[in-house]
PDB file of N, CA and C in Angstrom:
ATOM      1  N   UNK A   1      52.022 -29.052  -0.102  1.00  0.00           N
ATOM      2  CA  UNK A   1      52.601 -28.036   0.764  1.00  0.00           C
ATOM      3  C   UNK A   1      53.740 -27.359   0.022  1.00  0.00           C
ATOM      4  N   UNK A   2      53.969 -25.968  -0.228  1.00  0.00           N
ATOM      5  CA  UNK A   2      54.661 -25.252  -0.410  1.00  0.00           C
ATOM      6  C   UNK A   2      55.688 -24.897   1.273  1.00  0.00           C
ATOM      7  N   UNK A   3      56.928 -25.804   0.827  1.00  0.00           N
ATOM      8  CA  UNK A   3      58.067 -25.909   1.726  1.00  0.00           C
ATOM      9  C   UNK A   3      58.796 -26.204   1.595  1.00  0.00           C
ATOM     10  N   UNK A   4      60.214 -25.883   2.388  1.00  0.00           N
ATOM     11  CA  UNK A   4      61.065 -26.185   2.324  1.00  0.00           C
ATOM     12  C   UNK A   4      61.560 -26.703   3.617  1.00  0.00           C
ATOM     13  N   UNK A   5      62.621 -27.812   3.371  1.00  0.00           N
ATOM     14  CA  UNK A   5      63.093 -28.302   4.866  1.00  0.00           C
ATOM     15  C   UNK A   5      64.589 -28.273   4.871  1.00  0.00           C
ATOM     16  N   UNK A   6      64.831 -27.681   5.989  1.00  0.00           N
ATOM     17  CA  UNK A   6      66.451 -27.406   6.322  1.00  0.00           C
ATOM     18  C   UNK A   6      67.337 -28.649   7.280  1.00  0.00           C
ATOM     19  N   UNK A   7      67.902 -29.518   6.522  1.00  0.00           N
ATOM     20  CA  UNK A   7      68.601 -30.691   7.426  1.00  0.00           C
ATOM     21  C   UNK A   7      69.486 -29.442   8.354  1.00  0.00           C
ATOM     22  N   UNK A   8      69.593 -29.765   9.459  1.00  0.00           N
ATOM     23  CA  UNK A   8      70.606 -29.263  10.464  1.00  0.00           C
ATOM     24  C   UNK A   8      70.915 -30.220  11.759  1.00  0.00           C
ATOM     25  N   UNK A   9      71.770 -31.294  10.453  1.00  0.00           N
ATOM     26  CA  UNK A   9      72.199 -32.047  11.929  1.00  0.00           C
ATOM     27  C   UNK A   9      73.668 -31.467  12.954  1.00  0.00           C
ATOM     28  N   UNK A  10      73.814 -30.229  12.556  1.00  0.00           N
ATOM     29  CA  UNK A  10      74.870 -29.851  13.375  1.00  0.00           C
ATOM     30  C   UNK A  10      73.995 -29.129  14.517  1.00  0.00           C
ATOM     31  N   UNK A  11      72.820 -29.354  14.715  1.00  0.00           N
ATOM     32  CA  UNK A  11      72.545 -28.984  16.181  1.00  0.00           C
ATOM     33  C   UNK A  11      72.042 -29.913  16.927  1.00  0.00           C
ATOM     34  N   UNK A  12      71.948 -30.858  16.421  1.00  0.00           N
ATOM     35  CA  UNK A  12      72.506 -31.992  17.581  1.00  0.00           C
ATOM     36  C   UNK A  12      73.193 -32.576  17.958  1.00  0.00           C
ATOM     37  N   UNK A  13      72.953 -33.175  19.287  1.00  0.00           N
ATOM     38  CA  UNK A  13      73.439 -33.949  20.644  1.00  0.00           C
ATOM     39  C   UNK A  13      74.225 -32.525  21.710  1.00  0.00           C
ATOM     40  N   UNK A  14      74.732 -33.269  22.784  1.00  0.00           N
ATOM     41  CA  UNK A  14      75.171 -32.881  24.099  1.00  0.00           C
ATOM     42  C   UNK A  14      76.229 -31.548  22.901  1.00  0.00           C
ATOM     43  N   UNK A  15      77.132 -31.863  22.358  1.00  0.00           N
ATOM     44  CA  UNK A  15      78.044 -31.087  21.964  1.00  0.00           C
ATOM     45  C   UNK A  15      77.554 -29.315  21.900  1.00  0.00           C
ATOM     46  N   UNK A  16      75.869 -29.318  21.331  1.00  0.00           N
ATOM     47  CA  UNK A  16      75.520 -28.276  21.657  1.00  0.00           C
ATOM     48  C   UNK A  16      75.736 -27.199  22.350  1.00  0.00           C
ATOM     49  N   UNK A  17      75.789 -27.975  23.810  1.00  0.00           N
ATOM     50  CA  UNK A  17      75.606 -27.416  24.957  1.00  0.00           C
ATOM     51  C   UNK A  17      76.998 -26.081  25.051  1.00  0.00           C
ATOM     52  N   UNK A  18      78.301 -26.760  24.457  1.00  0.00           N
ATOM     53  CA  UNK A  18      78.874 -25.385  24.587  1.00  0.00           C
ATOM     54  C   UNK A  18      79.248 -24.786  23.136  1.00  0.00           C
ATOM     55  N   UNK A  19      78.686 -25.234  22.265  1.00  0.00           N
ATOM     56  CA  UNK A  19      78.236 -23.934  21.055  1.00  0.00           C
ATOM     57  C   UNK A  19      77.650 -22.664  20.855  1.00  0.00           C
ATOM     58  N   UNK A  20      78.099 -21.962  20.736  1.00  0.00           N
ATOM     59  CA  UNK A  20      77.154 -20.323  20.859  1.00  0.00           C
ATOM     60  C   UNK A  20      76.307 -19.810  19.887  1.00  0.00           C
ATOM     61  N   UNK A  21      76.507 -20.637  18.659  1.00  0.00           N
ATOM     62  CA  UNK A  21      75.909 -20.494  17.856  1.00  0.00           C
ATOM     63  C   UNK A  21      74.513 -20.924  17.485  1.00  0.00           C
ATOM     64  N   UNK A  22      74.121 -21.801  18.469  1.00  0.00           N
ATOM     65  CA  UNK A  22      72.999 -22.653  19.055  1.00  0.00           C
ATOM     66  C   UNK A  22      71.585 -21.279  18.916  1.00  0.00           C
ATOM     67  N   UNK A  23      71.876 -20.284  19.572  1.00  0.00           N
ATOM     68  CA  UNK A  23      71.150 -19.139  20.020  1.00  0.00           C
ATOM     69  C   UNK A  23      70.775 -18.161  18.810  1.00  0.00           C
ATOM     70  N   UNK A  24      71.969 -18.035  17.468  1.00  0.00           N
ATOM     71  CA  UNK A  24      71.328 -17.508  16.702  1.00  0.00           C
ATOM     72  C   UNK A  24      70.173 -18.319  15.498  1.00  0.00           C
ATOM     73  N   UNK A  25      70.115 -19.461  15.873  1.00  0.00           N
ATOM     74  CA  UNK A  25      69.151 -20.151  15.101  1.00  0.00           C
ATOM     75  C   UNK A  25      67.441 -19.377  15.111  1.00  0.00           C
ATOM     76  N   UNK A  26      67.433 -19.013  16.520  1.00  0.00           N
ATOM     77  CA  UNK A  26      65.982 -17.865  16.189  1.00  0.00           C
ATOM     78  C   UNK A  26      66.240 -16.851  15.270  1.00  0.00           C
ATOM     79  N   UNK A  27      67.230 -16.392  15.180  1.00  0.00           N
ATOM     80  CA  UNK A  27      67.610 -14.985  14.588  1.00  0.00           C
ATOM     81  C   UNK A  27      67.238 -15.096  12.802  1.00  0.00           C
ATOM     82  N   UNK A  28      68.000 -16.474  12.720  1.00  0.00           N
ATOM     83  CA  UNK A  28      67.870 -16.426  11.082  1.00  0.00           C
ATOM     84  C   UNK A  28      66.511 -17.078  10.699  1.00  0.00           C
ATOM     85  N   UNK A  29      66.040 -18.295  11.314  1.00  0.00           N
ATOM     86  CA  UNK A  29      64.590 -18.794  10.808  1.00  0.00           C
ATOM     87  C   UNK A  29      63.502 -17.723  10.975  1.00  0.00           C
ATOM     88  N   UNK A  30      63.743 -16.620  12.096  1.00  0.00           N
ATOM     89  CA  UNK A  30      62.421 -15.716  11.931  1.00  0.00           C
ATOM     90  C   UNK A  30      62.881 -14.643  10.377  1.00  0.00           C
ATOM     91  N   UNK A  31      63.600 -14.702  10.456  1.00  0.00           N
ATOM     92  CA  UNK A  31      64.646 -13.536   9.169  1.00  0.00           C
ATOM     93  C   UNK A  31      63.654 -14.477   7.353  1.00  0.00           C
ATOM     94  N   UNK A  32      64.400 -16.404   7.488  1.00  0.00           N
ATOM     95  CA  UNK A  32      63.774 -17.186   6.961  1.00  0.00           C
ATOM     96  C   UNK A  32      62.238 -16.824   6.496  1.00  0.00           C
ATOM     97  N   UNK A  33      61.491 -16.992   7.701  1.00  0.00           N
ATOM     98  CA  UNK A  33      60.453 -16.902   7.384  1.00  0.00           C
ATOM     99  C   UNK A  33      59.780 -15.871   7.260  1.00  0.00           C
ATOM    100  N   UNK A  34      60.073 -14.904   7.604  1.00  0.00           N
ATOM    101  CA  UNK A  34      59.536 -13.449   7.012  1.00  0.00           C
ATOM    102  C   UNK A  34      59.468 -13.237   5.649  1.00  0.00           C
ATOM    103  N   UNK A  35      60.730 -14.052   5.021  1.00  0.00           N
ATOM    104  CA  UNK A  35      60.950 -13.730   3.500  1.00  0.00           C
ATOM    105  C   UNK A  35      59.804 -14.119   2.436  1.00  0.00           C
ATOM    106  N   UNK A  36      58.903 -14.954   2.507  1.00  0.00           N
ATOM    107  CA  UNK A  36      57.376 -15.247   1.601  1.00  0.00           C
ATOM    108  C   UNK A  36      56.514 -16.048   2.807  1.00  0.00           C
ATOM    109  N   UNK A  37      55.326 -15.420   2.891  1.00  0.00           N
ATOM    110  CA  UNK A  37      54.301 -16.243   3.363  1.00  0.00           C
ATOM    111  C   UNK A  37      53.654 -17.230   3.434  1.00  0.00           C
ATOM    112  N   UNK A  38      53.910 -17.366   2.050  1.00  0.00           N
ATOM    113  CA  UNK A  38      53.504 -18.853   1.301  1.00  0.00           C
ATOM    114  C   UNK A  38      54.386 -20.246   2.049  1.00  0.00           C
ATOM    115  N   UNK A  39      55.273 -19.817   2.217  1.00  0.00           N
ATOM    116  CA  UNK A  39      56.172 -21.056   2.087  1.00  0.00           C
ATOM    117  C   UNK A  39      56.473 -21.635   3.681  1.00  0.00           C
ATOM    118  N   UNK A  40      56.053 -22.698   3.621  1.00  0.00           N
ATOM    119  CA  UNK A  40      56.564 -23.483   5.482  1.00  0.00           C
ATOM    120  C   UNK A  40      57.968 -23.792   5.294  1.00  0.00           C
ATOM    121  N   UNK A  41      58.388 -23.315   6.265  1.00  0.00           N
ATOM    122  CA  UNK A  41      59.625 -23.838   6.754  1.00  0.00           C
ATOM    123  C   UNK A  41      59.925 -25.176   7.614  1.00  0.00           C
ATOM    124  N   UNK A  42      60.720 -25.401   7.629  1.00  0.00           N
ATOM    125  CA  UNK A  42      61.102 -26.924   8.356  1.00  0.00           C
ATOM    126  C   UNK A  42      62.090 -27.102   8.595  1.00  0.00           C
ATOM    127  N   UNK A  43      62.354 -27.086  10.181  1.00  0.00           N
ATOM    128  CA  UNK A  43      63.617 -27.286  10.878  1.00  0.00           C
ATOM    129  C   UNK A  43      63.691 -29.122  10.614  1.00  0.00           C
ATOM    130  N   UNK A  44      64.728 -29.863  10.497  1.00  0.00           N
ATOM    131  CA  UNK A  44      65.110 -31.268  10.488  1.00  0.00           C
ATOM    132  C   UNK A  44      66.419 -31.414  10.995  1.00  0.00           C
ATOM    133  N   UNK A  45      66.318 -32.279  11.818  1.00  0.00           N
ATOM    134  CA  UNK A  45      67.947 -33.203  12.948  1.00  0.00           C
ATOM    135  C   UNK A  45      67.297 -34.277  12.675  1.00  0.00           C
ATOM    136  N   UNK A  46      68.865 -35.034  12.484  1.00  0.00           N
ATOM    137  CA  UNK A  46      68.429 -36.504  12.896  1.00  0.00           C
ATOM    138  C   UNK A  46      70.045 -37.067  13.684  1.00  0.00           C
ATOM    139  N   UNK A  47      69.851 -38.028  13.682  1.00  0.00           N
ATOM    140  CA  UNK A  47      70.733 -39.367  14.374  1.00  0.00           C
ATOM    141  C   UNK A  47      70.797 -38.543  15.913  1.00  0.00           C
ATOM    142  N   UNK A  48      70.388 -37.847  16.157  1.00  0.00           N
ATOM    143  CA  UNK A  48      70.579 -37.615  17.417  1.00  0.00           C
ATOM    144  C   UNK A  48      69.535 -36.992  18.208  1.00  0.00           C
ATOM    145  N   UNK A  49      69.966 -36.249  19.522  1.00  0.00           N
ATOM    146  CA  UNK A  49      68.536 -35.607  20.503  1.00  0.00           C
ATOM    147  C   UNK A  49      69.013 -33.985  19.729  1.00  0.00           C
ATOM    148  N   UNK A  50      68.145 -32.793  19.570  1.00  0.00           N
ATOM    149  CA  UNK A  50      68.345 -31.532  19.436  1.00  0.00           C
ATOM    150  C   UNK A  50      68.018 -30.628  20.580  1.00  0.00           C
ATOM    151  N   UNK A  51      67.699 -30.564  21.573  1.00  0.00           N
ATOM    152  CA  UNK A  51      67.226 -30.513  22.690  1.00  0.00           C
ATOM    153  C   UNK A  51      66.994 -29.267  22.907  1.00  0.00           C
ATOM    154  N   UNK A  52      68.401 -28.294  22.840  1.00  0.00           N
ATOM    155  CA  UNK A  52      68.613 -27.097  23.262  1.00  0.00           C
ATOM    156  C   UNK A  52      68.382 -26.359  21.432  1.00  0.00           C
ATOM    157  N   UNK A  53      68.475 -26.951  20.177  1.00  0.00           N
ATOM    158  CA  UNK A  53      68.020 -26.596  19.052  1.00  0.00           C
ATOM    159  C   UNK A  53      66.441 -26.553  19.477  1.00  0.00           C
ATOM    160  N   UNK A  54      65.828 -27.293  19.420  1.00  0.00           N
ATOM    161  CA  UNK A  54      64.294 -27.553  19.524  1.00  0.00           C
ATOM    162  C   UNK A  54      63.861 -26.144  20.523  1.00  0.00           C
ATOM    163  N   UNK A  55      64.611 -25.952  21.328  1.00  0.00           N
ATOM    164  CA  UNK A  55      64.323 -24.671  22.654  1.00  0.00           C
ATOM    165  C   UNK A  55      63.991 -23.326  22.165  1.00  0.00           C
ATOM    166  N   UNK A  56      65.061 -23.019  21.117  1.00  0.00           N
ATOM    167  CA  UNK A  56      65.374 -21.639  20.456  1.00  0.00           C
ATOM    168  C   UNK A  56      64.303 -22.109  19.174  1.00  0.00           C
ATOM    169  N   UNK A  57      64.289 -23.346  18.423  1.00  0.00           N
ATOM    170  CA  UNK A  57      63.184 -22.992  16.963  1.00  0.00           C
ATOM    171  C   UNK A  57      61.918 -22.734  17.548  1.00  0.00           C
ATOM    172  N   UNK A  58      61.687 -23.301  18.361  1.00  0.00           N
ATOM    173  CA  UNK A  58      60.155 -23.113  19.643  1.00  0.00           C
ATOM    174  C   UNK A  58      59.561 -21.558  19.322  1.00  0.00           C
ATOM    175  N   UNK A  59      60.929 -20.711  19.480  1.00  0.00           N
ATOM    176  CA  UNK A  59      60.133 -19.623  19.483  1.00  0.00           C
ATOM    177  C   UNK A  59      60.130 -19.273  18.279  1.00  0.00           C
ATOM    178  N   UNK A  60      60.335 -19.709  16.868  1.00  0.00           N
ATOM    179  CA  UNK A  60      60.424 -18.960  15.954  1.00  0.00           C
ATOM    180  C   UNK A  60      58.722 -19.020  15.229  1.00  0.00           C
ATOM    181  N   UNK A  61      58.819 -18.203  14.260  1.00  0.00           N
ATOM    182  CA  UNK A  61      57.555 -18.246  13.016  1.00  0.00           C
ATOM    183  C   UNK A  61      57.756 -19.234  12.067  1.00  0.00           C
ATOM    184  N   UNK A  62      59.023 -20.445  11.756  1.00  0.00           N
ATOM    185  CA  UNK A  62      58.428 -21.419  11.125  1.00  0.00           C
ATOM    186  C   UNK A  62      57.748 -22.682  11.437  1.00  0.00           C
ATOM    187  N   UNK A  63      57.194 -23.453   9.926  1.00  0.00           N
ATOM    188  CA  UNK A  63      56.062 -24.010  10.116  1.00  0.00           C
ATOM    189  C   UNK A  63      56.018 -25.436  11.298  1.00  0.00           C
ATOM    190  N   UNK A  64      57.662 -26.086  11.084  1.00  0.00           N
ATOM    191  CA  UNK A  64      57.609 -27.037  11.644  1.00  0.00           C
ATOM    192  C   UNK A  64      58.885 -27.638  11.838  1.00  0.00           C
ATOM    193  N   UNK A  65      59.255 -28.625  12.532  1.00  0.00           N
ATOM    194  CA  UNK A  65      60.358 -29.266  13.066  1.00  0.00           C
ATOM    195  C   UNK A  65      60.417 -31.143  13.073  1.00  0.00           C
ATOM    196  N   UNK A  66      61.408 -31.229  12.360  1.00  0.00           N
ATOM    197  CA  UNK A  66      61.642 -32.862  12.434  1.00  0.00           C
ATOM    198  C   UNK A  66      62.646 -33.720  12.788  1.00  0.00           C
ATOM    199  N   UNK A  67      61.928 -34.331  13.695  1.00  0.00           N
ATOM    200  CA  UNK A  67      63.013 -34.742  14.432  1.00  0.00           C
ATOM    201  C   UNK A  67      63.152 -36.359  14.600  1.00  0.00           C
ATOM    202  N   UNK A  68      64.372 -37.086  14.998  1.00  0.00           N
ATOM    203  CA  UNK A  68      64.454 -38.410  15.165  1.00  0.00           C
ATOM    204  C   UNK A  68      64.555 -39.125  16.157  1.00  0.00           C
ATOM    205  N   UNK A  69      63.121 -40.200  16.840  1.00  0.00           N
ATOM    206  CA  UNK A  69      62.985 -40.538  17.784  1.00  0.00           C
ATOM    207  C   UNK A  69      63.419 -41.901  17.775  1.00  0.00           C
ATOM    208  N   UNK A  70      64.319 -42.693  17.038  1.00  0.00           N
ATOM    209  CA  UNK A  70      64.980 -43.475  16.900  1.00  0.00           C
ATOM    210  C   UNK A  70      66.191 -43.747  17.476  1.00  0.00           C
ATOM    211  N   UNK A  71      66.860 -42.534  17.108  1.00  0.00           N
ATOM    212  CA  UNK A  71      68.734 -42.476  17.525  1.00  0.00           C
ATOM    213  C   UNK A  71      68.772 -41.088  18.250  1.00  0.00           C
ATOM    214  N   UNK A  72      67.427 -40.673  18.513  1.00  0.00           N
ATOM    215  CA  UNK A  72      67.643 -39.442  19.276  1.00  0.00           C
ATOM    216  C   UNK A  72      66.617 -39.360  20.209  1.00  0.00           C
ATOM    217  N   UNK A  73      66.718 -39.937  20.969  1.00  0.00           N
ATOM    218  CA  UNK A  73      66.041 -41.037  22.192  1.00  0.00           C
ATOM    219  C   UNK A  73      65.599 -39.682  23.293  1.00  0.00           C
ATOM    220  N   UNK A  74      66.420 -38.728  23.734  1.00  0.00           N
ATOM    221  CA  UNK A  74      65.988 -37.761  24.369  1.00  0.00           C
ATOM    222  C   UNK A  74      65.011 -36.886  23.734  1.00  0.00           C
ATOM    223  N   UNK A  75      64.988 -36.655  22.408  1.00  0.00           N
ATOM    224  CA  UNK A  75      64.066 -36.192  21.512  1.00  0.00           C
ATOM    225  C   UNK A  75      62.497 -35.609  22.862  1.00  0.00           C
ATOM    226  N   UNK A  76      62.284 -36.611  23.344  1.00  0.00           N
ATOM    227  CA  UNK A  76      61.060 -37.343  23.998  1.00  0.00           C
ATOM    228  C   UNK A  76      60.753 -36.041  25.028  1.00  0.00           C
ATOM    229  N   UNK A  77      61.679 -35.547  25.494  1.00  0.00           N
ATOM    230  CA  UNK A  77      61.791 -34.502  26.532  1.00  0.00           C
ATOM    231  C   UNK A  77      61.358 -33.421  25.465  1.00  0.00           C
ATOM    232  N   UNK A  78      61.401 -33.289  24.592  1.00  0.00           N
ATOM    233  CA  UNK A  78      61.169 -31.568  24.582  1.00  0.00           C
ATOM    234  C   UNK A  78      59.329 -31.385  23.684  1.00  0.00           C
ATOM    235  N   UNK A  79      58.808 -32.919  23.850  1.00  0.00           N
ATOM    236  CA  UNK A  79      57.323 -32.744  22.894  1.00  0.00           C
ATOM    237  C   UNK A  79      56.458 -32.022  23.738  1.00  0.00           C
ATOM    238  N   UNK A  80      56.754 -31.905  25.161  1.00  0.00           N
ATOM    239  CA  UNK A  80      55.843 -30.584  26.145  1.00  0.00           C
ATOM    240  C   UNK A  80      56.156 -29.850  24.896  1.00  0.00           C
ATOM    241  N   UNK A  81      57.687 -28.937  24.960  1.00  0.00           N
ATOM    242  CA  UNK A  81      57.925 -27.474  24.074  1.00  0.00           C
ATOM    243  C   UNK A  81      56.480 -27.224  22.844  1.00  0.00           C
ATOM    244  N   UNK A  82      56.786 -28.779  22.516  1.00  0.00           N
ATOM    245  CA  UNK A  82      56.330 -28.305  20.955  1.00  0.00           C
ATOM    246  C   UNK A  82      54.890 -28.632  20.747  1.00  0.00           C
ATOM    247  N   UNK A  83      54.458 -29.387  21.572  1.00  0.00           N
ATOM    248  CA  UNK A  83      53.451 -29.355  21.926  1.00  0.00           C
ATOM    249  C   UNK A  83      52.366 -27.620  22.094  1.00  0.00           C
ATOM    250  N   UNK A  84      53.117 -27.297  23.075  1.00  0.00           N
ATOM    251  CA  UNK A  84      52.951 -26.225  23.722  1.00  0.00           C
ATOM    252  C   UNK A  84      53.347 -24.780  22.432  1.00  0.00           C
ATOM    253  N   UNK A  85      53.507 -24.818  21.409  1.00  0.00           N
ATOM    254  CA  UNK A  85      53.905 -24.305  20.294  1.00  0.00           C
ATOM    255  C   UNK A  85      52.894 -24.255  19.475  1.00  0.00           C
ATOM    256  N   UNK A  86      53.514 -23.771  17.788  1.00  0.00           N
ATOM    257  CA  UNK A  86      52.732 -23.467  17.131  1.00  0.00           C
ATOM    258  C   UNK A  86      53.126 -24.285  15.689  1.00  0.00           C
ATOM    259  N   UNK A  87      54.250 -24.866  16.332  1.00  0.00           N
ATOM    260  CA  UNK A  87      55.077 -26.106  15.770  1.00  0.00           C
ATOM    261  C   UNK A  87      54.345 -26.780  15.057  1.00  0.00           C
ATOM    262  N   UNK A  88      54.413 -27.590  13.725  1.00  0.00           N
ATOM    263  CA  UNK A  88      53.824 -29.076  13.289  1.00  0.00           C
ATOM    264  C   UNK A  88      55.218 -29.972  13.792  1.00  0.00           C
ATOM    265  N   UNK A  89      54.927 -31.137  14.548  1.00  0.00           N
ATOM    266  CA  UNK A  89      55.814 -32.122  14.420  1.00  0.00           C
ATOM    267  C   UNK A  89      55.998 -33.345  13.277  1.00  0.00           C
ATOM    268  N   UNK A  90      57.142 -33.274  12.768  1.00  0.00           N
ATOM    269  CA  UNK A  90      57.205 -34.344  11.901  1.00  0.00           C
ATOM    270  C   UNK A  90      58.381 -35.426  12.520  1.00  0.00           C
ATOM    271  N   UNK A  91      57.899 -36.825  13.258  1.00  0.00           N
ATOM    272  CA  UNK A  91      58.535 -37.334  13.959  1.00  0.00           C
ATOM    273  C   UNK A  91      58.971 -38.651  13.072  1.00  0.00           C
ATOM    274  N   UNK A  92      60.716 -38.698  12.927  1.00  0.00           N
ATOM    275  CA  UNK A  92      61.143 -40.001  12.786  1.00  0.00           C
ATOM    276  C   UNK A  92      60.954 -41.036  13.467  1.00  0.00           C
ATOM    277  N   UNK A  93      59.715 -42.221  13.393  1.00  0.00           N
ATOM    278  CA  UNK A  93      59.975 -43.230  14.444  1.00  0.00           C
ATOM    279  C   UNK A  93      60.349 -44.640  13.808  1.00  0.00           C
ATOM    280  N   UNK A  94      60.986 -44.471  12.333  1.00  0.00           N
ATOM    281  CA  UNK A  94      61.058 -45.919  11.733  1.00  0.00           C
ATOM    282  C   UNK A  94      62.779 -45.593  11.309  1.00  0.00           C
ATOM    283  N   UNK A  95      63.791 -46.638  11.320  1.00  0.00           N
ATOM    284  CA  UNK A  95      65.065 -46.439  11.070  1.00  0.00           C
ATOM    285  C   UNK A  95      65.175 -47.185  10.210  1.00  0.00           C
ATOM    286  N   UNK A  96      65.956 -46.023   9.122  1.00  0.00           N
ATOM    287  CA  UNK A  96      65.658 -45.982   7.781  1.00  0.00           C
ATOM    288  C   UNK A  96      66.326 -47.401   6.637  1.00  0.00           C
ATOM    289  N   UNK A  97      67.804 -47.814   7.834  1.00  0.00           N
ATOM    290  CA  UNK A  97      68.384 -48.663   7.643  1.00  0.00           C
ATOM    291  C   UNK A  97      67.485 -50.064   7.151  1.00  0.00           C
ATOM    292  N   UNK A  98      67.887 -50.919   5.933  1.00  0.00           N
ATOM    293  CA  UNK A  98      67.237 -52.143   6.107  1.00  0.00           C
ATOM    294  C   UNK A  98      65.657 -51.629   5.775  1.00  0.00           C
ATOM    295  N   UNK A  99      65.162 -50.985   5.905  1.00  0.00           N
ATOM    296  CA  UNK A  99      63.575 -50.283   5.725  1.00  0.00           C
ATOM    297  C   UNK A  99      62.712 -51.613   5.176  1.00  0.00           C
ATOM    298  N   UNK A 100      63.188 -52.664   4.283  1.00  0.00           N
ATOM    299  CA  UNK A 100      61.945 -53.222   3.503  1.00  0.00           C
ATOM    300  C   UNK A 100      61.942 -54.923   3.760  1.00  0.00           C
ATOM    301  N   UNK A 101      63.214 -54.710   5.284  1.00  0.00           N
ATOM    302  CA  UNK A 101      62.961 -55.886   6.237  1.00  0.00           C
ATOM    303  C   UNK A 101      62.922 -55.756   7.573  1.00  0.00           C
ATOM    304  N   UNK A 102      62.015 -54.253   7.806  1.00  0.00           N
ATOM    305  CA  UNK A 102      61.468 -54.788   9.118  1.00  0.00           C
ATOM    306  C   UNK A 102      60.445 -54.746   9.775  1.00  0.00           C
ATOM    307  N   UNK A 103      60.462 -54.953  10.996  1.00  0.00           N
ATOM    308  CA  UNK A 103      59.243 -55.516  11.870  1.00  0.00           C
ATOM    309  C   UNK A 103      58.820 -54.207  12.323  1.00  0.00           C
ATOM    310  N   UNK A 104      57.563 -54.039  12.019  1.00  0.00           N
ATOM    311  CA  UNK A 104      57.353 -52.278  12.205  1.00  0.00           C
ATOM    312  C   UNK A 104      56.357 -52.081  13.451  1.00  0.00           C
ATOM    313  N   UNK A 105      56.236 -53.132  14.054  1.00  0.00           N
ATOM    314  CA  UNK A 105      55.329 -53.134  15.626  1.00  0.00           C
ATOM    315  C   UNK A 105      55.868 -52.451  16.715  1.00  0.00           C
ATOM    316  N   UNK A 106      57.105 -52.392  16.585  1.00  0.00           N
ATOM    317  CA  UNK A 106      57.825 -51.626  17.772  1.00  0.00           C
ATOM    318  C   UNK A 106      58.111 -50.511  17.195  1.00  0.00           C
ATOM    319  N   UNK A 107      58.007 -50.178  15.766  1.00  0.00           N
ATOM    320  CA  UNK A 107      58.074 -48.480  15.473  1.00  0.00           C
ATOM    321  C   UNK A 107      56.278 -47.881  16.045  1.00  0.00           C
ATOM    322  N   UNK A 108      55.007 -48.946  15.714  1.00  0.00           N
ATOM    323  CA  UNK A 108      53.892 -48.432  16.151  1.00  0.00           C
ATOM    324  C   UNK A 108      53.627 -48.256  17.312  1.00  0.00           C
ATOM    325  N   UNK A 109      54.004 -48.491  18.007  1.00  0.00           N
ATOM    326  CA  UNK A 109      54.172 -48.770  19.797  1.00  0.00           C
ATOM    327  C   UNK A 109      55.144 -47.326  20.124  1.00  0.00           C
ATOM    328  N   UNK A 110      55.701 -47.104  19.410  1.00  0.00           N
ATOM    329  CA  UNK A 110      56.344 -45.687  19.452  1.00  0.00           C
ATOM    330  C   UNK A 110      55.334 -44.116  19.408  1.00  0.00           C
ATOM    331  N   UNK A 111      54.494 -44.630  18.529  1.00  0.00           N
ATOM    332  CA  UNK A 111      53.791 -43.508  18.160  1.00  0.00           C
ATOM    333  C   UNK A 111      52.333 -43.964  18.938  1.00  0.00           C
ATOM    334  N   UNK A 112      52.313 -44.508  20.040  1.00  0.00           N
ATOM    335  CA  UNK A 112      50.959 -44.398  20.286  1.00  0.00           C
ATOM    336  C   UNK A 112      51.564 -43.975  21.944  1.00  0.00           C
TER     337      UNK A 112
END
C-alpha cells in the first residue's frame, strides 16, 4: 500500500468536546487527499476514545482510520459511523505494553 498514516492523538478523549479545532479536521484531510491519488491516507488516535474526531474524518476522502480499542473503550460507539462509510478500519485490539508476554484470548474475543 502506498500510504501514509497521520498519528493524531490530540483528538482524543472528552477534552475534544470543547476544542474548535476538532471541525477543521475535514477541511485539511479532504485538501490531504486531493493532493495524489495514489496515496491512502490514514487517520490514527490512540490511548484514548476519538469520538467526535472519528464524526468529522467520516466524511472525508481518506482511505482509513485507526483507532484504539484497548484504552479507548468508547471507540465501540462510533463502528455504526464507519461502518456506514467508505472508511477501512484499522483497529487496535492488543496493548502494546509487555507484547511478548501475553495472553492474547481476551484480545481475540475482542475482535469477534
Amino acid at each position: 500500500m502506498n500510504g501514509v498514516q497521520f498519528d493524531e492523538p490530540i483528538f482524543c478523549n472528552d477534552k475534544n468536546e470543547k476544542r474548535p479545532f476538532c471541525h477543521l479536521s475535514q477541511k485539511v484531510y479532504n485538501e490531504l487527499a486531493g493532493v495524489a491519488n495514489n496515496i491512502k491516507i490514514v487517520f490514527a488516535t490512540y490511548f484514548e476514545h476519538a469520538i467526535k474526531a472519528v464524526n468529522e474524518v467520516a466524511k472525508t476522502k481518506i482511505y482509513g482510520i485507526a483507532l484504539d480499542f484497548i484504552h479507548g473503550k468508547r471507540n465501540f460507539e462510533v463502528l455504526e459511523t464507519i461502518k456506514n462509510s467508505h472508511l477501512t478500519l484499522f483497529a487496535g485490539v492488543i496493548d502494546g505494553g509487555n507484547i511478548w508476554k501475553k495472553q492474547h484470548r481476551r484480545e481475540s474475543k475482542t475482535c469477534s
